[in-house]
PDB file of N, CA and C in Angstrom:
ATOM      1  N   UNK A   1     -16.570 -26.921  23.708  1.00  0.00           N
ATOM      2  CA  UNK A   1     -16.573 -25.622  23.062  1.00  0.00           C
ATOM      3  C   UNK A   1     -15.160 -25.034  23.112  1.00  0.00           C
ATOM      4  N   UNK A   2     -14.520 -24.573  22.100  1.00  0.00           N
ATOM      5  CA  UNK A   2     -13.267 -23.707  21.654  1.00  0.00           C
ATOM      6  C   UNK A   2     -13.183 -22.563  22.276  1.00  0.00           C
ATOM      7  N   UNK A   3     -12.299 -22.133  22.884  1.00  0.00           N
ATOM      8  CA  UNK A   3     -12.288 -20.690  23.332  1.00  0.00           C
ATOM      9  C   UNK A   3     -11.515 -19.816  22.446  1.00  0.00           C
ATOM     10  N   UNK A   4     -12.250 -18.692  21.960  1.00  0.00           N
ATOM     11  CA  UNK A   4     -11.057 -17.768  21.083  1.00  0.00           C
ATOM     12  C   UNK A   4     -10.469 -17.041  21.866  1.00  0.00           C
ATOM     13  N   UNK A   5      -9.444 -16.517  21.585  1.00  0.00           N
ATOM     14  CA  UNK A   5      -7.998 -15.701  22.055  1.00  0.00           C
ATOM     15  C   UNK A   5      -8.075 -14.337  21.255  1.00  0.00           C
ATOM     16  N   UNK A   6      -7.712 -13.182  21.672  1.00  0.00           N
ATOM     17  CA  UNK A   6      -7.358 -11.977  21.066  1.00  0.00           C
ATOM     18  C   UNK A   6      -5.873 -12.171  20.699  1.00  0.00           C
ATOM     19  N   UNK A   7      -5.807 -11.788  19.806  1.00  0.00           N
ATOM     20  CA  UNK A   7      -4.032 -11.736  19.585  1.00  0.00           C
ATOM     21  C   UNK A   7      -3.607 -10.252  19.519  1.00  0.00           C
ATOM     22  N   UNK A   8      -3.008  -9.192  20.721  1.00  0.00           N
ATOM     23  CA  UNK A   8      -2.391  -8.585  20.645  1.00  0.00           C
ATOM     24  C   UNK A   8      -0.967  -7.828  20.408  1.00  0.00           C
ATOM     25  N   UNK A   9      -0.952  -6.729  19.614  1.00  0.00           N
ATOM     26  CA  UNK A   9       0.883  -6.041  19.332  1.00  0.00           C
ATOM     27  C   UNK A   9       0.779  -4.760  20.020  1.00  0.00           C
ATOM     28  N   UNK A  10       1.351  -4.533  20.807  1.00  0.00           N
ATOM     29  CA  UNK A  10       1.421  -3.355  21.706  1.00  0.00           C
ATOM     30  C   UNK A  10       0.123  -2.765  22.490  1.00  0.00           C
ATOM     31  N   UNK A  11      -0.626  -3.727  22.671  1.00  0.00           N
ATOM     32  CA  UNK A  11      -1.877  -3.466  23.631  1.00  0.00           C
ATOM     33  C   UNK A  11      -2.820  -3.335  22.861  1.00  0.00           C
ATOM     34  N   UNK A  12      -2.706  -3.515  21.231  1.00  0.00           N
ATOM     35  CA  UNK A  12      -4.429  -2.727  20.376  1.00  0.00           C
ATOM     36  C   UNK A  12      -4.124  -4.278  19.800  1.00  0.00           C
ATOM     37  N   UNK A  13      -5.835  -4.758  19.798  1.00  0.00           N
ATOM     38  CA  UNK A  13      -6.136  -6.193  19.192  1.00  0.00           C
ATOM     39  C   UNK A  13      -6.098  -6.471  17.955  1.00  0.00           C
ATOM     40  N   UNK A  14      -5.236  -7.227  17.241  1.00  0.00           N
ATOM     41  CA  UNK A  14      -5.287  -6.880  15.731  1.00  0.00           C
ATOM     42  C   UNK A  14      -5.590  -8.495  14.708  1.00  0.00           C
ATOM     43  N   UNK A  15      -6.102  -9.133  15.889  1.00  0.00           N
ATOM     44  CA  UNK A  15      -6.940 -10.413  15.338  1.00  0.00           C
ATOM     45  C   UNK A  15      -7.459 -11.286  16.483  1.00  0.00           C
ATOM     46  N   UNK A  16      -7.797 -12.540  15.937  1.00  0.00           N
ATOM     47  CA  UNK A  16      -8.286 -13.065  16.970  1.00  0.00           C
ATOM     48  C   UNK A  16      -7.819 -14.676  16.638  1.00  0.00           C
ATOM     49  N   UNK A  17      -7.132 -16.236  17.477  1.00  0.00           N
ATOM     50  CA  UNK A  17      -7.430 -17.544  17.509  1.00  0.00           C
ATOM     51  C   UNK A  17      -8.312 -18.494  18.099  1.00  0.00           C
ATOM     52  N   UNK A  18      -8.452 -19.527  17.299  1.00  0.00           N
ATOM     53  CA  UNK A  18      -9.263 -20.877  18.635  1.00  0.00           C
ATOM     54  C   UNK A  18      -7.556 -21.534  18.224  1.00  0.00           C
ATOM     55  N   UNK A  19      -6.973 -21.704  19.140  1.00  0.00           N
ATOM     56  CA  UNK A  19      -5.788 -22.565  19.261  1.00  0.00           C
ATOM     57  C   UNK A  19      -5.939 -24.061  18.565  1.00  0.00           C
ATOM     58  N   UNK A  20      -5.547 -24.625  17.340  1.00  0.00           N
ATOM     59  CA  UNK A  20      -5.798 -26.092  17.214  1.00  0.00           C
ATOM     60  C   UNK A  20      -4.793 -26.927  18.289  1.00  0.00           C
ATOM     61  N   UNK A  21      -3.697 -26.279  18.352  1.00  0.00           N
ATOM     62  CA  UNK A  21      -2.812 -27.483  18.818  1.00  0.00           C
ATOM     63  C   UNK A  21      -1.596 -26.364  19.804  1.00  0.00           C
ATOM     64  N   UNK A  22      -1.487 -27.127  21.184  1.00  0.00           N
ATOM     65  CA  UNK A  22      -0.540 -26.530  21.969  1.00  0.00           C
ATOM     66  C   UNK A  22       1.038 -27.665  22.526  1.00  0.00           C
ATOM     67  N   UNK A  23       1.757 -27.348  22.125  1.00  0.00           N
ATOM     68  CA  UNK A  23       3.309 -28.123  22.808  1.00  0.00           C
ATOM     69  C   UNK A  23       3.663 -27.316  23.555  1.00  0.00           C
ATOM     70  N   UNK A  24       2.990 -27.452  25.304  1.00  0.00           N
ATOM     71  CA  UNK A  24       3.452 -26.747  26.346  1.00  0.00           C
ATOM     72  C   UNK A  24       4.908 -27.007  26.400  1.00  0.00           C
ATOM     73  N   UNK A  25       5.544 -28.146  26.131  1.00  0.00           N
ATOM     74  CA  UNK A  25       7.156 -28.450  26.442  1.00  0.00           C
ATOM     75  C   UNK A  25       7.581 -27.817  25.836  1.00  0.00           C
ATOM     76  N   UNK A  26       7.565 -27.050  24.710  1.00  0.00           N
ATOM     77  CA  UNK A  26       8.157 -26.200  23.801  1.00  0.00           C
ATOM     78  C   UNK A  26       8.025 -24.860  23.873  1.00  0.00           C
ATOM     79  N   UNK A  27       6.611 -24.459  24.365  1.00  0.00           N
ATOM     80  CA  UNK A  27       6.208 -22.960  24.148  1.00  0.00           C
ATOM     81  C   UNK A  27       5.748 -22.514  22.782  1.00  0.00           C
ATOM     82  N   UNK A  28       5.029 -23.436  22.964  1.00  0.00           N
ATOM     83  CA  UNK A  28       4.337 -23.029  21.344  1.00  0.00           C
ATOM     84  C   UNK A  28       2.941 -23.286  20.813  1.00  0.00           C
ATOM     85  N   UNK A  29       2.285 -22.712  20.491  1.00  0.00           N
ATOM     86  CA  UNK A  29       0.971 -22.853  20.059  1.00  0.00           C
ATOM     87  C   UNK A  29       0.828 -22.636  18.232  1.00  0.00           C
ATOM     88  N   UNK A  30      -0.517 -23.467  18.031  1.00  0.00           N
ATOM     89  CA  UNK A  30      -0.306 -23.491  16.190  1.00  0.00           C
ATOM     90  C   UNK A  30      -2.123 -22.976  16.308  1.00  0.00           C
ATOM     91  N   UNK A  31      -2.220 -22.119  15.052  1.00  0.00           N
ATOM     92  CA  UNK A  31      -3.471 -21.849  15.176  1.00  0.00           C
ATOM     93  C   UNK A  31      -4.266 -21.002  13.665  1.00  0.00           C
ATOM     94  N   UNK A  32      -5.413 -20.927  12.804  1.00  0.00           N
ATOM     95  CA  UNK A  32      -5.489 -19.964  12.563  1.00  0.00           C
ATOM     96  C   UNK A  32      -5.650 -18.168  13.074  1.00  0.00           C
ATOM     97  N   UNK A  33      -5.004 -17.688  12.090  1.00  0.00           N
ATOM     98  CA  UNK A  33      -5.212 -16.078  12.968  1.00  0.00           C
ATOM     99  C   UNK A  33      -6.151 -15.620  11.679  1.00  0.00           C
ATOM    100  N   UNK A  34      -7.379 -14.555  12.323  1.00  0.00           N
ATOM    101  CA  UNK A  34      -7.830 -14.102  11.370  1.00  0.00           C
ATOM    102  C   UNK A  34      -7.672 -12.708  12.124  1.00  0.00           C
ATOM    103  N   UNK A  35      -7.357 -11.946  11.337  1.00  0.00           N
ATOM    104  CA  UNK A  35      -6.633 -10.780  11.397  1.00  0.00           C
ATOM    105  C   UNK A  35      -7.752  -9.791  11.327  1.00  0.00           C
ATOM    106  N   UNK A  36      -7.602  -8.505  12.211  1.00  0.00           N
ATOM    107  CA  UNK A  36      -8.934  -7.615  11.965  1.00  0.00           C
ATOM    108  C   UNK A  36      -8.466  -6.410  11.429  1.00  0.00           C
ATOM    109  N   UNK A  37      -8.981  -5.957  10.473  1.00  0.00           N
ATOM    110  CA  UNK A  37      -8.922  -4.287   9.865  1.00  0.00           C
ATOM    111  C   UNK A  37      -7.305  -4.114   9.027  1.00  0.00           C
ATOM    112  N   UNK A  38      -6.820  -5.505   8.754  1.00  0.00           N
ATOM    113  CA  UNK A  38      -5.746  -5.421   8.333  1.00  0.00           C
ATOM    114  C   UNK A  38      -5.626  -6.247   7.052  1.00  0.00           C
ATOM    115  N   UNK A  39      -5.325  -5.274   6.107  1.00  0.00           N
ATOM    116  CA  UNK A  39      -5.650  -5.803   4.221  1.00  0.00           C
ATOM    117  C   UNK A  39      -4.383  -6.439   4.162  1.00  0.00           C
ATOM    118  N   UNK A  40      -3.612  -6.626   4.451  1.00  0.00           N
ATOM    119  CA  UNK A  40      -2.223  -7.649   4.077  1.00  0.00           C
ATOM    120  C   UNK A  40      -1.465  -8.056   5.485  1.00  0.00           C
ATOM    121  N   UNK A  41      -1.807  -9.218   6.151  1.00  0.00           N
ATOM    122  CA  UNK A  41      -1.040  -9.250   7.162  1.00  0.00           C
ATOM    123  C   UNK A  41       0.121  -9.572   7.163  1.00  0.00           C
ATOM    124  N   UNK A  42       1.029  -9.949   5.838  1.00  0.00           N
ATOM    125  CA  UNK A  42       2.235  -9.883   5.334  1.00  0.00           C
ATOM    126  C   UNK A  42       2.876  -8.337   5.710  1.00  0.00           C
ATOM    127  N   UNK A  43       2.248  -7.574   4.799  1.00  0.00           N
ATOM    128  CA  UNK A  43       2.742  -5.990   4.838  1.00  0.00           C
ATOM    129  C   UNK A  43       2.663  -5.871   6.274  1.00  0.00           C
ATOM    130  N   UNK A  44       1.599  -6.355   6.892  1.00  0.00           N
ATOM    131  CA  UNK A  44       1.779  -5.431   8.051  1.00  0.00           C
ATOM    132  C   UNK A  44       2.753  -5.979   9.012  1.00  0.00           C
ATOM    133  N   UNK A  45       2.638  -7.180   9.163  1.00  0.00           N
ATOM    134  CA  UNK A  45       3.741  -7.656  10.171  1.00  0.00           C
ATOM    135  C   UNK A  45       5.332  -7.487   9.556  1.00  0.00           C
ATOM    136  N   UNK A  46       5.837  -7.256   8.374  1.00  0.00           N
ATOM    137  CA  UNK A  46       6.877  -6.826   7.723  1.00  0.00           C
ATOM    138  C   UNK A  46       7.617  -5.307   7.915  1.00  0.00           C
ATOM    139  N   UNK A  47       6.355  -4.332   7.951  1.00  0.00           N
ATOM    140  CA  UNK A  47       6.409  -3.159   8.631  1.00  0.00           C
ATOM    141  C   UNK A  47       6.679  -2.936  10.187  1.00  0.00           C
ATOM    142  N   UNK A  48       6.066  -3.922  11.191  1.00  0.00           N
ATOM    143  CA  UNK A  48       6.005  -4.061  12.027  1.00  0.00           C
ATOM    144  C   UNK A  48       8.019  -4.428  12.647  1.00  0.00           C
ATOM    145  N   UNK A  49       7.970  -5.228  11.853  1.00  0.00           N
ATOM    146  CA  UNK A  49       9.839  -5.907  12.043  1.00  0.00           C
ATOM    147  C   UNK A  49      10.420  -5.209  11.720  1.00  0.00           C
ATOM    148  N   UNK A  50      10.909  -4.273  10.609  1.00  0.00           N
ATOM    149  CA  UNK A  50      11.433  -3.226  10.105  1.00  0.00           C
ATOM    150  C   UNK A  50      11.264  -2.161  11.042  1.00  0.00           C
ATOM    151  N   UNK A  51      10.265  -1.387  11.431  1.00  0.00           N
ATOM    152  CA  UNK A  51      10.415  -0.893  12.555  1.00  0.00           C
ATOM    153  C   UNK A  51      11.221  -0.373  13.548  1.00  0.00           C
ATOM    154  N   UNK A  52      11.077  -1.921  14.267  1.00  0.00           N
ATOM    155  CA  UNK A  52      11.743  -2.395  15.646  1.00  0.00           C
ATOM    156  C   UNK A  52      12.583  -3.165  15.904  1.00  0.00           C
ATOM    157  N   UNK A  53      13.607  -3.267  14.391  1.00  0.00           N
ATOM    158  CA  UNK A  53      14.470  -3.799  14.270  1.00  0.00           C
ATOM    159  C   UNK A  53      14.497  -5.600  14.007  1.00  0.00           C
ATOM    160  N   UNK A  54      13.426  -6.105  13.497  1.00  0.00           N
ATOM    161  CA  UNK A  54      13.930  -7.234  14.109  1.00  0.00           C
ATOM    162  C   UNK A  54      14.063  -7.753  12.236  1.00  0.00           C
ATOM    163  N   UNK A  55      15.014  -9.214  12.432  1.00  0.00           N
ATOM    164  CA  UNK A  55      15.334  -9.307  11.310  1.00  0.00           C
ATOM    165  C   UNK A  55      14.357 -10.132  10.130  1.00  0.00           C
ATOM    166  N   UNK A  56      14.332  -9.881   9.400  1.00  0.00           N
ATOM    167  CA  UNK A  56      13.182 -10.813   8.540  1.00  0.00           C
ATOM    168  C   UNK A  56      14.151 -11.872   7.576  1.00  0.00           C
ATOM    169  N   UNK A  57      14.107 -13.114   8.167  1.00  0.00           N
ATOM    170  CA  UNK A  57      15.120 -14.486   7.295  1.00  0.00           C
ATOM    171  C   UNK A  57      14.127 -14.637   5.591  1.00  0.00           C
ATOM    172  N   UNK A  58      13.380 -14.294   5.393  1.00  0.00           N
ATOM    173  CA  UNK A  58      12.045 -14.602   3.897  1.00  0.00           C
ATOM    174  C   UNK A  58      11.628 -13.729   3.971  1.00  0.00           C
ATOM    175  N   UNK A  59      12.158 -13.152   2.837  1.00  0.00           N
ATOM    176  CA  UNK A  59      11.220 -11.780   2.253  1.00  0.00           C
ATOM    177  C   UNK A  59      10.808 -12.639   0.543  1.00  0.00           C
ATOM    178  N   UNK A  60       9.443 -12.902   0.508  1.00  0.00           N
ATOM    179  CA  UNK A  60       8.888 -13.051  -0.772  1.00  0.00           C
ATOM    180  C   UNK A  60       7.551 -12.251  -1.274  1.00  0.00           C
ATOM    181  N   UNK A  61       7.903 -10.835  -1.871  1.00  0.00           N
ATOM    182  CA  UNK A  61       7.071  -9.995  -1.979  1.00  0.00           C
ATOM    183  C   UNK A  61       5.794 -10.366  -3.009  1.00  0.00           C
ATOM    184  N   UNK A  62       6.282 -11.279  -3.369  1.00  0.00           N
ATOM    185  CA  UNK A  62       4.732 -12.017  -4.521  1.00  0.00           C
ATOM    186  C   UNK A  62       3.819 -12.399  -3.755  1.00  0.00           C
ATOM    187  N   UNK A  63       3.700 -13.413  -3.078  1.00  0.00           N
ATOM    188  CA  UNK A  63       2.937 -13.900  -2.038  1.00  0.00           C
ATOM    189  C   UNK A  63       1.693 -13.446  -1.255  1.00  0.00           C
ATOM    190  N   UNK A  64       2.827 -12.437  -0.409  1.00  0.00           N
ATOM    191  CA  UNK A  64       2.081 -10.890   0.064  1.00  0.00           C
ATOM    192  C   UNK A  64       0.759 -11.457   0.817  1.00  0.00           C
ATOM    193  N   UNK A  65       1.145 -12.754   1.969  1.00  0.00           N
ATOM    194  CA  UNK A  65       0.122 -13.531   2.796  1.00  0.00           C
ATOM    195  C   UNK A  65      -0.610 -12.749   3.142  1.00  0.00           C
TER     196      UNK A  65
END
Protein backbone atom coordinates (compact mmCIF):
# COMPACT_ATOMS: atom_id res chain seq x y z
CA UNK A 1 0.00 0.00 0.00
CA UNK A 2 1.21 3.73 -1.10
CA UNK A 3 1.35 6.23 1.47
CA UNK A 4 0.12 9.79 0.51
CA UNK A 5 2.05 12.89 1.61
CA UNK A 6 0.51 16.43 2.23
CA UNK A 7 2.44 18.87 0.33
CA UNK A 8 2.80 22.00 2.28
CA UNK A 9 3.75 26.19 1.54
CA UNK A 10 3.97 28.00 4.68
CA UNK A 11 2.18 25.56 7.01
CA UNK A 12 -1.52 25.52 5.03
CA UNK A 13 -1.84 22.13 2.84
CA UNK A 14 -2.29 22.95 -0.66
CA UNK A 15 -2.21 19.34 -2.19
CA UNK A 16 -1.44 16.09 -1.63
CA UNK A 17 1.44 12.92 -3.29
CA UNK A 18 1.91 8.98 -3.36
CA UNK A 19 5.68 9.46 -4.29
CA UNK A 20 6.39 7.20 -7.61
CA UNK A 21 10.04 7.39 -7.44
CA UNK A 22 12.73 8.62 -4.75
CA UNK A 23 16.85 9.34 -5.53
CA UNK A 24 17.81 9.60 -1.86
CA UNK A 25 21.56 10.33 -3.31
CA UNK A 26 20.28 13.33 -4.85
CA UNK A 27 17.44 14.69 -2.73
CA UNK A 28 14.82 14.29 -4.81
CA UNK A 29 11.53 12.85 -5.15
CA UNK A 30 9.20 12.61 -8.54
CA UNK A 31 5.53 12.36 -8.04
CA UNK A 32 2.01 13.36 -9.08
CA UNK A 33 0.69 16.47 -7.10
CA UNK A 34 -2.93 16.95 -7.08
CA UNK A 35 -3.43 20.22 -5.87
CA UNK A 36 -6.42 21.26 -3.51
CA UNK A 37 -8.75 24.42 -3.90
CA UNK A 38 -6.35 25.71 -6.41
CA UNK A 39 -7.80 26.50 -10.19
CA UNK A 40 -4.31 27.03 -11.85
CA UNK A 41 -1.39 25.66 -10.09
CA UNK A 42 0.75 27.47 -12.66
CA UNK A 43 -0.77 30.94 -11.51
CA UNK A 44 -0.46 30.02 -8.25
CA UNK A 45 2.96 28.85 -7.78
CA UNK A 46 4.08 31.89 -10.23
CA UNK A 47 2.47 34.28 -7.74
CA UNK A 48 3.94 32.48 -5.08
CA UNK A 49 7.82 33.19 -6.68
CA UNK A 50 7.11 36.69 -7.55
CA UNK A 51 6.28 37.33 -4.17
CA UNK A 52 9.28 36.12 -2.40
CA UNK A 53 11.50 36.90 -4.79
CA UNK A 54 12.52 33.94 -6.31
CA UNK A 55 13.40 33.82 -9.96
CA UNK A 56 11.21 32.12 -12.59
CA UNK A 57 13.86 30.64 -15.68
CA UNK A 58 10.06 29.67 -18.06
CA UNK A 59 7.48 31.84 -18.09
CA UNK A 60 4.93 30.29 -20.80
CA UNK A 61 1.64 31.97 -20.14
CA UNK A 62 -0.39 29.70 -22.75
CA UNK A 63 0.04 26.58 -21.01
CA UNK A 64 -1.10 27.93 -17.68
CA UNK A 65 -0.38 24.06 -16.02
Amino acid sequence: MKKTYAIQLNKVTIGTTVFAYADVSMGVVFGTVLFQDINSPYDFLKEYCLQNGIGIDAHIPKINL
